[in-house]
N, C-alpha and C. Protein backbone atom coordinates (compact mmCIF):
# COMPACT_ATOMS: atom_id res chain seq x y z
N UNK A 1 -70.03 224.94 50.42
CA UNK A 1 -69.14 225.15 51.55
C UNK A 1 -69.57 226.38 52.34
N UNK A 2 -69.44 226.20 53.57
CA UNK A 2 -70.25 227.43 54.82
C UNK A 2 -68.59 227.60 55.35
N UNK A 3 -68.39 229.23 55.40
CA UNK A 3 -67.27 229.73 55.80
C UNK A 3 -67.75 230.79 57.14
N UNK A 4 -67.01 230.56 58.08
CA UNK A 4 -67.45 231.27 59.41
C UNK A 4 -66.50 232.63 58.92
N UNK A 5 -67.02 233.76 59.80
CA UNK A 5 -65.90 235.10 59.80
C UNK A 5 -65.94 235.66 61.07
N UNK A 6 -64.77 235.92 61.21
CA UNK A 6 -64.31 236.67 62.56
C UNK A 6 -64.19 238.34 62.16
N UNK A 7 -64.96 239.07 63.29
CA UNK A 7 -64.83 240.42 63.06
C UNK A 7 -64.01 241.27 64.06
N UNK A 8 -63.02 241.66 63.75
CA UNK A 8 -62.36 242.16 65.10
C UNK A 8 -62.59 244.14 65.12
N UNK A 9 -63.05 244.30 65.93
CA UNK A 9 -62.65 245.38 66.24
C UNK A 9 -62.31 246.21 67.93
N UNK A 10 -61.87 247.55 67.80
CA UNK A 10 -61.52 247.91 68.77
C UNK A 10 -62.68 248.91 69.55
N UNK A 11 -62.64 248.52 70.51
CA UNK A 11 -63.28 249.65 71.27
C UNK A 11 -63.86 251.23 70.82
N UNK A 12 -65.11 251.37 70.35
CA UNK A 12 -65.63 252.26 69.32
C UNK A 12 -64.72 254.29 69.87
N UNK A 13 -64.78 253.91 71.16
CA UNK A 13 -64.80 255.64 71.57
C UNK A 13 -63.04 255.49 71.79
N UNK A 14 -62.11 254.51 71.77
CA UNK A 14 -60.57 254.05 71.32
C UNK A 14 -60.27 254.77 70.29
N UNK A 15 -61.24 253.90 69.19
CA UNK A 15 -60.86 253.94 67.78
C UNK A 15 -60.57 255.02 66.88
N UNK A 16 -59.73 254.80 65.87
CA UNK A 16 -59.43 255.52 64.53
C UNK A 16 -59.19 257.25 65.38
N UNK A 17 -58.17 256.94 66.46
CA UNK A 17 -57.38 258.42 66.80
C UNK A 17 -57.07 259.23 65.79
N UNK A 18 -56.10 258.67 64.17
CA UNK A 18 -56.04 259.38 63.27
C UNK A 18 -56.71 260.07 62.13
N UNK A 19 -57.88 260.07 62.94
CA UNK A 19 -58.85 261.10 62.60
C UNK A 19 -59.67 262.19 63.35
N UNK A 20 -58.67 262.23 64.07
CA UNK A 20 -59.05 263.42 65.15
C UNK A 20 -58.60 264.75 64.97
N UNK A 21 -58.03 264.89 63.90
CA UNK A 21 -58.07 266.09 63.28
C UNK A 21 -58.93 266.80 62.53
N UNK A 22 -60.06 265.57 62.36
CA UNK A 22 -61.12 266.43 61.26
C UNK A 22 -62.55 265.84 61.97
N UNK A 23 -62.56 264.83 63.21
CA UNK A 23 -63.74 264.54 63.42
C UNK A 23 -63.76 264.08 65.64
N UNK A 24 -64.43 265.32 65.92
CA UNK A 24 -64.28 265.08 66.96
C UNK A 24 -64.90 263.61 68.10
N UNK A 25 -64.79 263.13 69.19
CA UNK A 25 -64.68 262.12 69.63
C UNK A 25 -66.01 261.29 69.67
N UNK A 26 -67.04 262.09 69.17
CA UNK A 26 -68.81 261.31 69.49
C UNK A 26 -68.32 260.95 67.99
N UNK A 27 -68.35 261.66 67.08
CA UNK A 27 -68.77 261.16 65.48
C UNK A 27 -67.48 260.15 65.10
N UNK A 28 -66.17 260.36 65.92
CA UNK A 28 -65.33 259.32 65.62
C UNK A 28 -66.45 258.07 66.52
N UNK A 29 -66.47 257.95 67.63
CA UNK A 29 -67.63 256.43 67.79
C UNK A 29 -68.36 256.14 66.71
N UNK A 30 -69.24 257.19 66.53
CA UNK A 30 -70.22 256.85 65.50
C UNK A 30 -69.91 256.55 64.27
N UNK A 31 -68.86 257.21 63.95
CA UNK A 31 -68.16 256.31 62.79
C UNK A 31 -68.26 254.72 62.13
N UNK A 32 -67.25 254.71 63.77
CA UNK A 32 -66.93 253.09 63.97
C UNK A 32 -68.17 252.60 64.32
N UNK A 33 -69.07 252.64 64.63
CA UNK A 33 -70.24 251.69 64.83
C UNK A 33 -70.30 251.54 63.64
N UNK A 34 -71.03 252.92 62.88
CA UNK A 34 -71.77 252.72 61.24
C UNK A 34 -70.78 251.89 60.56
N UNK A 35 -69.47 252.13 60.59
CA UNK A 35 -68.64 251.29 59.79
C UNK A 35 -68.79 249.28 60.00
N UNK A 36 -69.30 249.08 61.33
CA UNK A 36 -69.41 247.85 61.90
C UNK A 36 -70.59 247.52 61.12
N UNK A 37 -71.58 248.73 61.55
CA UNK A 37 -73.18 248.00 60.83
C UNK A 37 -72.92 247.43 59.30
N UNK A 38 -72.34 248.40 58.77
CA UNK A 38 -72.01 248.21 57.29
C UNK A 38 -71.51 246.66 56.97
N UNK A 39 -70.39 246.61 58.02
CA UNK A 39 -69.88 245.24 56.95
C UNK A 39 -70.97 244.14 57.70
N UNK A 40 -71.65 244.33 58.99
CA UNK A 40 -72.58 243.11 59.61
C UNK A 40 -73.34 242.98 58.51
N UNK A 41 -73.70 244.21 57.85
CA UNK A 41 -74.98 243.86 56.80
C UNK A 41 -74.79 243.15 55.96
N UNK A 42 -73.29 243.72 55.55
CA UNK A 42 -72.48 243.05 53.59
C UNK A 42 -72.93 241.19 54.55
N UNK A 43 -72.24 241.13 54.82
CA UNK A 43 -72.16 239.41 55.90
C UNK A 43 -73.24 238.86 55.87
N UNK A 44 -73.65 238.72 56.85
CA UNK A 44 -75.11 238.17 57.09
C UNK A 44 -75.96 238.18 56.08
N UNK A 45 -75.58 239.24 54.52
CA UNK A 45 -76.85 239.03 53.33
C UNK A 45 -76.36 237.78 52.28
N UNK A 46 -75.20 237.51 52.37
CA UNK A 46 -73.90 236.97 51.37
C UNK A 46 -74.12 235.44 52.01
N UNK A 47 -74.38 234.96 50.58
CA UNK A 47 -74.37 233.20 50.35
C UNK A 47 -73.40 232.77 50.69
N UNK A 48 -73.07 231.57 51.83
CA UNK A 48 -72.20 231.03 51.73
C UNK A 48 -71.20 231.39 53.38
N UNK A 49 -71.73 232.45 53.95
CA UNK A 49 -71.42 233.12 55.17
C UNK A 49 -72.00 232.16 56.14
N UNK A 50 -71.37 231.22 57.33
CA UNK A 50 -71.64 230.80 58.46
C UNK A 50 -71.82 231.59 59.36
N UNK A 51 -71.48 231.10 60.46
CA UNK A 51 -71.09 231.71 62.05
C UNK A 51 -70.57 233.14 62.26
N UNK A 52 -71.11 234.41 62.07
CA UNK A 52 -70.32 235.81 62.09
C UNK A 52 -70.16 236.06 63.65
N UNK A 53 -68.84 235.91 64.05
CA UNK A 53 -68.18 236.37 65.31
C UNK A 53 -67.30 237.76 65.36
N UNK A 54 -68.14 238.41 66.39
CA UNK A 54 -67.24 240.18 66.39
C UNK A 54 -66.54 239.88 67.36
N UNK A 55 -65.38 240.71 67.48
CA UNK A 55 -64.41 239.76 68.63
C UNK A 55 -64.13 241.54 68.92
N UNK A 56 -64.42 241.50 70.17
CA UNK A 56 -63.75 243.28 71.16
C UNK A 56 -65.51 243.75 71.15
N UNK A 57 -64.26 245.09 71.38
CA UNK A 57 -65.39 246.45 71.07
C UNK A 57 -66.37 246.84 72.24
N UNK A 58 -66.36 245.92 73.27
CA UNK A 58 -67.26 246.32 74.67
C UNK A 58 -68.90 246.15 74.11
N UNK A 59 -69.85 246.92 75.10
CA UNK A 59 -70.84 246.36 75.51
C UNK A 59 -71.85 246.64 73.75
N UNK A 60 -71.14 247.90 73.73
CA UNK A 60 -72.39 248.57 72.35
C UNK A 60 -72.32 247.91 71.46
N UNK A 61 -70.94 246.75 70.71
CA UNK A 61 -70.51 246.48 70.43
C UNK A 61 -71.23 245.43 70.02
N UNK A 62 -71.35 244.29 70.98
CA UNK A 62 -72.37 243.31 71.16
C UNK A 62 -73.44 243.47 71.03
N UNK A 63 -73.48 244.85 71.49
CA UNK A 63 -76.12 244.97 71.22
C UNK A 63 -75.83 244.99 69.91
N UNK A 64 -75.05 245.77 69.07
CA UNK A 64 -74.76 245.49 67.07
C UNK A 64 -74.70 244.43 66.72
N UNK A 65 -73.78 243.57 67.49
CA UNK A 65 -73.40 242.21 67.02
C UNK A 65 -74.92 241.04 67.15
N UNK A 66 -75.45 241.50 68.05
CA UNK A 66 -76.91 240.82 68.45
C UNK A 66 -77.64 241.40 67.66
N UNK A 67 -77.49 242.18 67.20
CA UNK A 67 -79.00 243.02 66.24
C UNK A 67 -78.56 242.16 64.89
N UNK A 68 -77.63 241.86 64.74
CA UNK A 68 -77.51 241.17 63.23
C UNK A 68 -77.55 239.51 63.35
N UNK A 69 -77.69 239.25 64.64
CA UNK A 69 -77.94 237.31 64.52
C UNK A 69 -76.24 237.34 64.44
N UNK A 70 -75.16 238.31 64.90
CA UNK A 70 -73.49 237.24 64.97
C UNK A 70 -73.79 237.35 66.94
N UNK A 71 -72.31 236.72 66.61
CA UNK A 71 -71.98 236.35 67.98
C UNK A 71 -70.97 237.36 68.68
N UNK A 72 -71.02 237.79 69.61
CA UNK A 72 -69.86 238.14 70.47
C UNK A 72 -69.29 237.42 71.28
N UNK A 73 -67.53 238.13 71.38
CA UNK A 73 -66.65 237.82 72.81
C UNK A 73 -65.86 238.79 72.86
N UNK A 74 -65.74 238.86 73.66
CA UNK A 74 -65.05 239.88 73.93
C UNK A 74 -63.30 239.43 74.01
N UNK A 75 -62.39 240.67 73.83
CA UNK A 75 -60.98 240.97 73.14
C UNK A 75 -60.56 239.89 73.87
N UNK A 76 -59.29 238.90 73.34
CA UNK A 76 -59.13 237.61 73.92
C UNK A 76 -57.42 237.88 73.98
N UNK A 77 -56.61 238.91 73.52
CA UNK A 77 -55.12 239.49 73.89
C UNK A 77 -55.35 240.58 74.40
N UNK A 78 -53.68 240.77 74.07
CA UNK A 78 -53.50 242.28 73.95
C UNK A 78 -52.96 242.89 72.87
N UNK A 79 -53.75 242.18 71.65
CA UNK A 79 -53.34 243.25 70.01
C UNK A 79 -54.42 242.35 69.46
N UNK A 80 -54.52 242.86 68.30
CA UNK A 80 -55.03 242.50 67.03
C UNK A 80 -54.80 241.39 67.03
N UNK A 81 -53.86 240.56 66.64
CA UNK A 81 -53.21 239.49 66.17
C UNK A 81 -53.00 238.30 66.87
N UNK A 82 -53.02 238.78 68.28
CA UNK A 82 -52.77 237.81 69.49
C UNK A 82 -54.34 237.09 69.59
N UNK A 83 -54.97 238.28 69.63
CA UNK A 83 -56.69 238.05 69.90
C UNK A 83 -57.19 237.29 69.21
N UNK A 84 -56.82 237.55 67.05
CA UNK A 84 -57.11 236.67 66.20
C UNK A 84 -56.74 235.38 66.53
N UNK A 85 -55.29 234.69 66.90
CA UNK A 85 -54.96 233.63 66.63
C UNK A 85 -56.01 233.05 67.78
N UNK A 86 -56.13 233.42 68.90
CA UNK A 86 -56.85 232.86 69.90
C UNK A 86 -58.21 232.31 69.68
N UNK A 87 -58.49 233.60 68.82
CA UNK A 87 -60.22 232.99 68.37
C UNK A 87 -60.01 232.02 67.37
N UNK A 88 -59.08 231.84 67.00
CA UNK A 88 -58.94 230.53 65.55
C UNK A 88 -58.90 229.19 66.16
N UNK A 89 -58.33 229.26 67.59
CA UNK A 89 -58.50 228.02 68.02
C UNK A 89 -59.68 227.03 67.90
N UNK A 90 -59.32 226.10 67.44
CA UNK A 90 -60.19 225.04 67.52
C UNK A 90 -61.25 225.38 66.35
N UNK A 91 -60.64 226.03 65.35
CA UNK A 91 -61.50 226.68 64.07
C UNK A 91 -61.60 225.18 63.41
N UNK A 92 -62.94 224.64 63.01
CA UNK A 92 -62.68 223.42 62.08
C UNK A 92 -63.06 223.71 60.42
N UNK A 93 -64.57 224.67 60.73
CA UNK A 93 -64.60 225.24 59.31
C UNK A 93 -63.93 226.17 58.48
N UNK A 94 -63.79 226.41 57.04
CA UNK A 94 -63.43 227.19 56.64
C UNK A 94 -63.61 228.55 57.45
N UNK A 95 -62.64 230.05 57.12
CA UNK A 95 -62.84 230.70 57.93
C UNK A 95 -62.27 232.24 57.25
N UNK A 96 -62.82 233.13 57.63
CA UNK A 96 -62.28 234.15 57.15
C UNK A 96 -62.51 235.45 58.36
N UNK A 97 -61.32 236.42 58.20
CA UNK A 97 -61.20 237.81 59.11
C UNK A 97 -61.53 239.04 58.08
N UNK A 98 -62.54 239.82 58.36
CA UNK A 98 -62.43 240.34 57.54
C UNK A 98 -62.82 241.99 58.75
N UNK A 99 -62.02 242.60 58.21
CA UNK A 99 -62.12 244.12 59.33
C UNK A 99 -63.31 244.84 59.11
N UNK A 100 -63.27 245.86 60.45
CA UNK A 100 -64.61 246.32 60.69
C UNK A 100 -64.82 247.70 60.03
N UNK A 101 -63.95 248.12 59.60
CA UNK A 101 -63.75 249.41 58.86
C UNK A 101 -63.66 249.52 57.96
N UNK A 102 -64.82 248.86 57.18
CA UNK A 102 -65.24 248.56 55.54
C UNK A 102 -66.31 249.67 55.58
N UNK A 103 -66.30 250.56 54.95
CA UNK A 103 -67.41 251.48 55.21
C UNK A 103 -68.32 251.46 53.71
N UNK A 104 -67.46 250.61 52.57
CA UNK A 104 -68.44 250.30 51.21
C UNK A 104 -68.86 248.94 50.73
N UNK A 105 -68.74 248.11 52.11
CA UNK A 105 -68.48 246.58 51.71
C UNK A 105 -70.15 246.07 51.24
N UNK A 106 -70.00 245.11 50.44
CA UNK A 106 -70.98 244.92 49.84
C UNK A 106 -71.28 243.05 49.98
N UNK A 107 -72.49 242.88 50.16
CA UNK A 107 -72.26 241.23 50.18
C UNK A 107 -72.14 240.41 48.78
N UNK A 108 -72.46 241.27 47.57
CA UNK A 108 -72.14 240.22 46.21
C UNK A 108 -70.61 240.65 46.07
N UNK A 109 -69.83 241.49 47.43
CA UNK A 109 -68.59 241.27 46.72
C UNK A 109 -67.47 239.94 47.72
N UNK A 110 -68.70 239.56 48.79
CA UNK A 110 -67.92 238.46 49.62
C UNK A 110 -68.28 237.57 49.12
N UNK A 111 -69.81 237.04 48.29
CA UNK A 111 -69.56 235.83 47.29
C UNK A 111 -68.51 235.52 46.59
N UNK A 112 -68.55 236.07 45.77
CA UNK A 112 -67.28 235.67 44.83
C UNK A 112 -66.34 234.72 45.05
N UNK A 113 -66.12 235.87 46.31
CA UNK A 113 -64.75 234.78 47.35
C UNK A 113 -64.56 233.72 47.59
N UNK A 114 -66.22 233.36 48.54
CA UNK A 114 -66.32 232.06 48.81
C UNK A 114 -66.55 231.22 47.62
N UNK A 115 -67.12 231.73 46.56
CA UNK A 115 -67.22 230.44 45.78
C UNK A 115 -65.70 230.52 45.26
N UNK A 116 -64.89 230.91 45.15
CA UNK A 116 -63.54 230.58 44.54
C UNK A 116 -62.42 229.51 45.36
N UNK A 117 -63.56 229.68 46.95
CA UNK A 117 -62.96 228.41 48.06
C UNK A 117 -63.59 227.50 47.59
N UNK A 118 -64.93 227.19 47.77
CA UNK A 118 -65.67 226.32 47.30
C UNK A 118 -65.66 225.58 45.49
N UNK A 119 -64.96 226.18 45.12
CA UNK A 119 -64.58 225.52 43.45
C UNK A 119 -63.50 225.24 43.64
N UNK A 120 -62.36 224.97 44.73
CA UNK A 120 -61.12 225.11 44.55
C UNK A 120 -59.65 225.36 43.92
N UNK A 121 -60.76 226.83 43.53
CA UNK A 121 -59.30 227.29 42.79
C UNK A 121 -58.21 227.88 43.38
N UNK A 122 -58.75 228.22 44.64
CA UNK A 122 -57.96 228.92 45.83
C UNK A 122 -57.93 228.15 47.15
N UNK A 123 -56.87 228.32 47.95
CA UNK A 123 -56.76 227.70 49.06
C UNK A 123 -56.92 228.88 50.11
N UNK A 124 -56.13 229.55 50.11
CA UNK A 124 -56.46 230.89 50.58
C UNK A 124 -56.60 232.17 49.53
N UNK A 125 -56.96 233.24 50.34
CA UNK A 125 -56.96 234.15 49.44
C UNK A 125 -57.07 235.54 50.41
N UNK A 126 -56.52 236.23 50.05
CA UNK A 126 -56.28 238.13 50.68
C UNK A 126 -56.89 239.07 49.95
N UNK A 127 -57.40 239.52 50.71
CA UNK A 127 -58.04 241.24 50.09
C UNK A 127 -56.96 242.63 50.28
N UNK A 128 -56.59 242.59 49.70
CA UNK A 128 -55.45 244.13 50.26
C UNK A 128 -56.16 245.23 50.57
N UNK A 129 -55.52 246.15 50.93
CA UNK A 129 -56.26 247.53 51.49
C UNK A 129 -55.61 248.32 49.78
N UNK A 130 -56.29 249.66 49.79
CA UNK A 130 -56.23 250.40 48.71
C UNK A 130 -54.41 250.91 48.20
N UNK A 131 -53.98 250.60 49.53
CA UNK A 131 -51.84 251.29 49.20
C UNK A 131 -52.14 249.61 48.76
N UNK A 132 -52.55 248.53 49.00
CA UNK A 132 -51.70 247.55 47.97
C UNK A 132 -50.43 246.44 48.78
N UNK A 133 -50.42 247.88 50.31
CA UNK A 133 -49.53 247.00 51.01
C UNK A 133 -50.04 246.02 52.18
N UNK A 134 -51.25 246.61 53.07
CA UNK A 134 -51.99 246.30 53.94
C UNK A 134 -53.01 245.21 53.38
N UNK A 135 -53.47 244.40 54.26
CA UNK A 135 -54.25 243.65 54.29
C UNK A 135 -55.77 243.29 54.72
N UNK A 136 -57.11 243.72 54.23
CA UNK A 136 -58.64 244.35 54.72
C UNK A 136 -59.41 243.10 55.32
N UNK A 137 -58.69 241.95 54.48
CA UNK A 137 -59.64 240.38 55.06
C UNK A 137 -58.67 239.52 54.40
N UNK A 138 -58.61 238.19 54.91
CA UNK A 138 -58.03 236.76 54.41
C UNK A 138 -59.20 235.98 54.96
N UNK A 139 -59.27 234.52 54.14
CA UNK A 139 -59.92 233.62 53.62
C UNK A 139 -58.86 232.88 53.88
N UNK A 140 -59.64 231.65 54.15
CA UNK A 140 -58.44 229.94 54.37
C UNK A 140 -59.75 229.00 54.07
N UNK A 141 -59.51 228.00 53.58
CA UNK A 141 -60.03 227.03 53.58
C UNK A 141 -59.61 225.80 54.34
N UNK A 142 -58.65 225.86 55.40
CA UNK A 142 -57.50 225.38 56.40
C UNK A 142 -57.35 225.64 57.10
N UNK A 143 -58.10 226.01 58.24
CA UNK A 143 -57.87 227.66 59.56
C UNK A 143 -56.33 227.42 59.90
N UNK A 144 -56.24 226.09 60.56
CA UNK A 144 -54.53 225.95 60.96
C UNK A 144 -53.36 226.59 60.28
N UNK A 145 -53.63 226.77 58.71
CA UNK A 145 -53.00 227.92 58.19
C UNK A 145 -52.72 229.08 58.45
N UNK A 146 -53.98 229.22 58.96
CA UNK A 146 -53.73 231.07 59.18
C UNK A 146 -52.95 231.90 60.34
N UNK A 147 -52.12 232.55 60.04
CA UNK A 147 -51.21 233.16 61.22
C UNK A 147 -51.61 234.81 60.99
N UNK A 148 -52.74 235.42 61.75
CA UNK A 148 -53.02 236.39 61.88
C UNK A 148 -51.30 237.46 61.83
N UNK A 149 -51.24 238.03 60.48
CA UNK A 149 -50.54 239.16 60.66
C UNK A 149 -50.66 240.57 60.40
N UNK A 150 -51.83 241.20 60.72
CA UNK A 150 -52.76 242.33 60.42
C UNK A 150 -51.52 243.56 60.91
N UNK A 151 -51.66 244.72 60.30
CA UNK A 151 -50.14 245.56 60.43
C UNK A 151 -49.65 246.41 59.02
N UNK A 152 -48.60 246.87 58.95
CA UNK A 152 -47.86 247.49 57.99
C UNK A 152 -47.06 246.22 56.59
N UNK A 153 -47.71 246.39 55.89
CA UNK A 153 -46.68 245.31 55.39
C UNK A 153 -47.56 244.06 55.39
N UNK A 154 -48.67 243.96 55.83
CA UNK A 154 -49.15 242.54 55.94
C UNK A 154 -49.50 241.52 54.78
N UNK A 155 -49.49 242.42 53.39
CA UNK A 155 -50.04 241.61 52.29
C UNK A 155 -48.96 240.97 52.26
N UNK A 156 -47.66 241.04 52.18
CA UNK A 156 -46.52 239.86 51.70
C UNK A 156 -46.18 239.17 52.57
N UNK A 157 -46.44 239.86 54.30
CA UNK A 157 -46.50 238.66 55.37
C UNK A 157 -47.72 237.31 54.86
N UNK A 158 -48.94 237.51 54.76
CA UNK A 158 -49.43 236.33 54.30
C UNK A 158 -49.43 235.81 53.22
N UNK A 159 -48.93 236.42 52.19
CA UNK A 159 -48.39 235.30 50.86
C UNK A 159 -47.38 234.94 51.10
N UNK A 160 -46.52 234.95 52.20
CA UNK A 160 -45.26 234.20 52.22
C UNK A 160 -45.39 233.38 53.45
N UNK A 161 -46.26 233.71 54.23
CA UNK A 161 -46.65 232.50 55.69
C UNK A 161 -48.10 231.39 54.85
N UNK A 162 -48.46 231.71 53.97
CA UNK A 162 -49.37 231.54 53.61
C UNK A 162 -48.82 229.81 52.05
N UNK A 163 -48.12 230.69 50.99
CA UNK A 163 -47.86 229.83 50.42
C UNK A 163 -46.11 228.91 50.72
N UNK A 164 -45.84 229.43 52.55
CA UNK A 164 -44.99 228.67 52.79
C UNK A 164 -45.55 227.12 53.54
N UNK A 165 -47.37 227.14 53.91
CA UNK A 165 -48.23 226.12 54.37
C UNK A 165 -48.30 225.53 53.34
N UNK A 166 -48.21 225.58 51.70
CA UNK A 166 -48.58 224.35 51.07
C UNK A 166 -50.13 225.04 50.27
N UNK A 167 -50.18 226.32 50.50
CA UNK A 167 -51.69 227.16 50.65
C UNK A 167 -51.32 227.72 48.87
N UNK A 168 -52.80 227.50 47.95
CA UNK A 168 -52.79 227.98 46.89
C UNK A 168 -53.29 228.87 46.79
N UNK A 169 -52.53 230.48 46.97
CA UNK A 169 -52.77 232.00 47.44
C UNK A 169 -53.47 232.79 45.98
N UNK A 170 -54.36 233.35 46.29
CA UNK A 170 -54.66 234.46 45.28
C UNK A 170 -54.97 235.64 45.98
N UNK A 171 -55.33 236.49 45.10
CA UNK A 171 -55.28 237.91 45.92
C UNK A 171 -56.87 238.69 44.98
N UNK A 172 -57.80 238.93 45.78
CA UNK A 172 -58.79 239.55 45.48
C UNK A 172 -58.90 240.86 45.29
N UNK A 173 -59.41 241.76 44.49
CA UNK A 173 -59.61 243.02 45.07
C UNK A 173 -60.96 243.73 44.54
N UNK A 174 -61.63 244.61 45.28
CA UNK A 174 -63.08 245.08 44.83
C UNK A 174 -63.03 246.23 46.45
N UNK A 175 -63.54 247.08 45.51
CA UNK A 175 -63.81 248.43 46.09
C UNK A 175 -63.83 248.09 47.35
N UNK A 176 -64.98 247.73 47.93
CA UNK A 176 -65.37 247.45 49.24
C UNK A 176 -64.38 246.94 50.17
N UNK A 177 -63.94 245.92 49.33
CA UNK A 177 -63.00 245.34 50.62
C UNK A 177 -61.78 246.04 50.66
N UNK A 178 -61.34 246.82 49.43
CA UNK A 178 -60.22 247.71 49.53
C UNK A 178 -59.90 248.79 49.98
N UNK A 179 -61.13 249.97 50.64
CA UNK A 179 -61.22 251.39 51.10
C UNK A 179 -61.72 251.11 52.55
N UNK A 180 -60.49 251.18 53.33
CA UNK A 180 -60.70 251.22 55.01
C UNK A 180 -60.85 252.53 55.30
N UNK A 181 -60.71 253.14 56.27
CA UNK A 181 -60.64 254.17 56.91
C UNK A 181 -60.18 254.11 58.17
N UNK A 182 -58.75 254.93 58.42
CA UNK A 182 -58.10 255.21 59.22
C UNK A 182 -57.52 256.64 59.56
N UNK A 183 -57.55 257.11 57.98
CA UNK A 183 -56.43 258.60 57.74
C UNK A 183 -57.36 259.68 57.51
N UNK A 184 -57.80 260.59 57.42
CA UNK A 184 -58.65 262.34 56.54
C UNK A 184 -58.70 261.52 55.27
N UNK A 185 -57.56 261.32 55.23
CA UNK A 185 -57.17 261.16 53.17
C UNK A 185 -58.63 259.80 52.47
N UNK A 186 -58.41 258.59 53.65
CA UNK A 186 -59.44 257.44 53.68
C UNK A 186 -60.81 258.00 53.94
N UNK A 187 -60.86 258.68 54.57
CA UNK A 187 -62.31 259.53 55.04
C UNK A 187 -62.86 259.80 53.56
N UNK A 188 -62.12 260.74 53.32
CA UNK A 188 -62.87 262.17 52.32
C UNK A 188 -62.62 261.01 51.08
N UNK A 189 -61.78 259.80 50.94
CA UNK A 189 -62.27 259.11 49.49
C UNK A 189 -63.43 258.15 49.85
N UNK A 190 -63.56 257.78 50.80
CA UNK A 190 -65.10 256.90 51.34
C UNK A 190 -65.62 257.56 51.34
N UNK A 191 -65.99 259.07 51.87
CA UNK A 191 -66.92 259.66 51.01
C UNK A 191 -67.30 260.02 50.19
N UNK A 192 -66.39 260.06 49.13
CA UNK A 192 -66.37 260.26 47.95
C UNK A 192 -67.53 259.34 46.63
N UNK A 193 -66.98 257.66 47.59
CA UNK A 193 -67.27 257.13 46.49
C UNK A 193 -69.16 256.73 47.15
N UNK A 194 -69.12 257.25 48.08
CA UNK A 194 -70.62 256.83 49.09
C UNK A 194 -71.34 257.88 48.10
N UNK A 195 -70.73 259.55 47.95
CA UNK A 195 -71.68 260.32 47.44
C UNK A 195 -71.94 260.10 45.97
N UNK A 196 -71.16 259.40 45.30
CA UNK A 196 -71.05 258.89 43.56
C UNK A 196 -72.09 257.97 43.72
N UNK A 197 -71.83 256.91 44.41
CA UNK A 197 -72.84 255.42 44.41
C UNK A 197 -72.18 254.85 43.18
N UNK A 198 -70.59 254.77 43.11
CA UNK A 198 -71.11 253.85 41.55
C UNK A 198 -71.13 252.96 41.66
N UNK A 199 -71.42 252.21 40.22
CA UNK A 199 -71.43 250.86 39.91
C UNK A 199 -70.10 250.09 40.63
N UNK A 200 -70.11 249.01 40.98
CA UNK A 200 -68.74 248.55 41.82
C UNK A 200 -67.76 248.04 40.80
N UNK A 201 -66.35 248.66 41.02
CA UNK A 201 -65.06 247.85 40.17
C UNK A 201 -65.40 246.64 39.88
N UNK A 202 -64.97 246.31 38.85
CA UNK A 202 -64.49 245.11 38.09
C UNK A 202 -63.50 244.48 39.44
N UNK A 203 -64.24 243.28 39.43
CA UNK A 203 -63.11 242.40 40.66
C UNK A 203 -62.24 241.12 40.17
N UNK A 204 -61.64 240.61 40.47
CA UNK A 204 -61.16 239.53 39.91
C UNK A 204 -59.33 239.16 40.94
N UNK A 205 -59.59 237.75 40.65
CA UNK A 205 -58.15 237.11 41.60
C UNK A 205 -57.12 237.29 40.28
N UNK A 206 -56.40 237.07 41.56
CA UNK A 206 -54.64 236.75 40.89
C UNK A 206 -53.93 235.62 41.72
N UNK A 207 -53.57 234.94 40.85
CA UNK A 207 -53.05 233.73 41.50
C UNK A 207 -51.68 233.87 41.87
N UNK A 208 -51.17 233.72 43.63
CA UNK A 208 -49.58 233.87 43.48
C UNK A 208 -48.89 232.51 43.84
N UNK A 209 -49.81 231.56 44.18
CA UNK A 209 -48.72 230.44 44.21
C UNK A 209 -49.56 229.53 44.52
């Protein structure tokens, strides 16, 4: 099974304001690019990855998105969520969102995933962010399922929009897809674990319905 992914991000010299207390406005861009290159790389190396679409982010955005063989378009709302559902239209293959502010993402940790679509033990499946409450990427094997709800709170928005479709939900977790960066606090532990290099967590699903 070939699963397409949508990459959304925002406008690099926009982005990650809540870190403008410790990183002024060039190295916040540069951030967000390196953070983009990172997960284009995890992607594009990982078995089982189709069609990689970056969705926003303006012109620089796209020369990245072209340097890795994905596709661009540019922002298709006006949020996160509006933009996602838009690009889902007319989604026929499997499909997954997975954010651009993975700064440890790794591609043997997006296998896994897909083969757990592809064996069908999962119908969908969520990556949480490191609080446990947020949400870093979802997986469908159903696009029509998916109701982009990226936000505060989003992990129990999609296990409950999710296994209210009929969708057999599990929940993934592994370093990479779990340490975003948004806060100082996210910063200084992504760097943390960049200057360690370790070996990557033990990963494994949980089935919620």
């Amino acid at each position: 099974m070939t699963c397409d992914i949508l990459v959304p991000i925002k406008e690099p010299r926009l982005g990650k304001s809540r870190l403008a207390s410790v990183l002024e406005p060039g190295a916040r861009t540069r951030l967000v690019l390196s953070m983009l290159d990172k997960v284009l790389t995890a992607l594009q190396s990982a078995r089982g990855v189709g069609e990689v679409r970056v969705i926003g982010g303006g012109r620089e955005v796209e020369r990245i998105a072209a340097d890795w063989g994905a596709s661009w378009v540019h922002e298709l709302g006006d949020s996160l969520n509006s933009t996602l559902s838009r690009a889902l239209k007319g989604q026929k293959r499997p499909v997954g969102i997975v954010l651009g502010d993975l700064p440890l993402l790794r591609s043997d940790e997006i296998e896994p995933v897909l083969r757990l679509l592809t064996e069908g033990k999962c119908d969908s499946i969520i990556a949480p962010d490191s609080w446990g409450t947020g949400t870093n990427a979802v997986f469908a094997t159903a696009p029509r399922t998916l109701q982009p709800s990226f936000g505060p709170g989003s992990l129990l928005r999609y296990r409950q929009v999710l296994a209210s479709r009929g969708q057999r939900v599990c929940q993934w977790r592994s370093r990479g897809l779990s340490v975003d960066v948004d806060t100082p606090t996210d910063l200084a532990r992504a760097c943390h674990f960049l200057r360690a290099s370790p070996r990557l967590e033990e990963t494994g699903e949980r089935r919620f319905s």
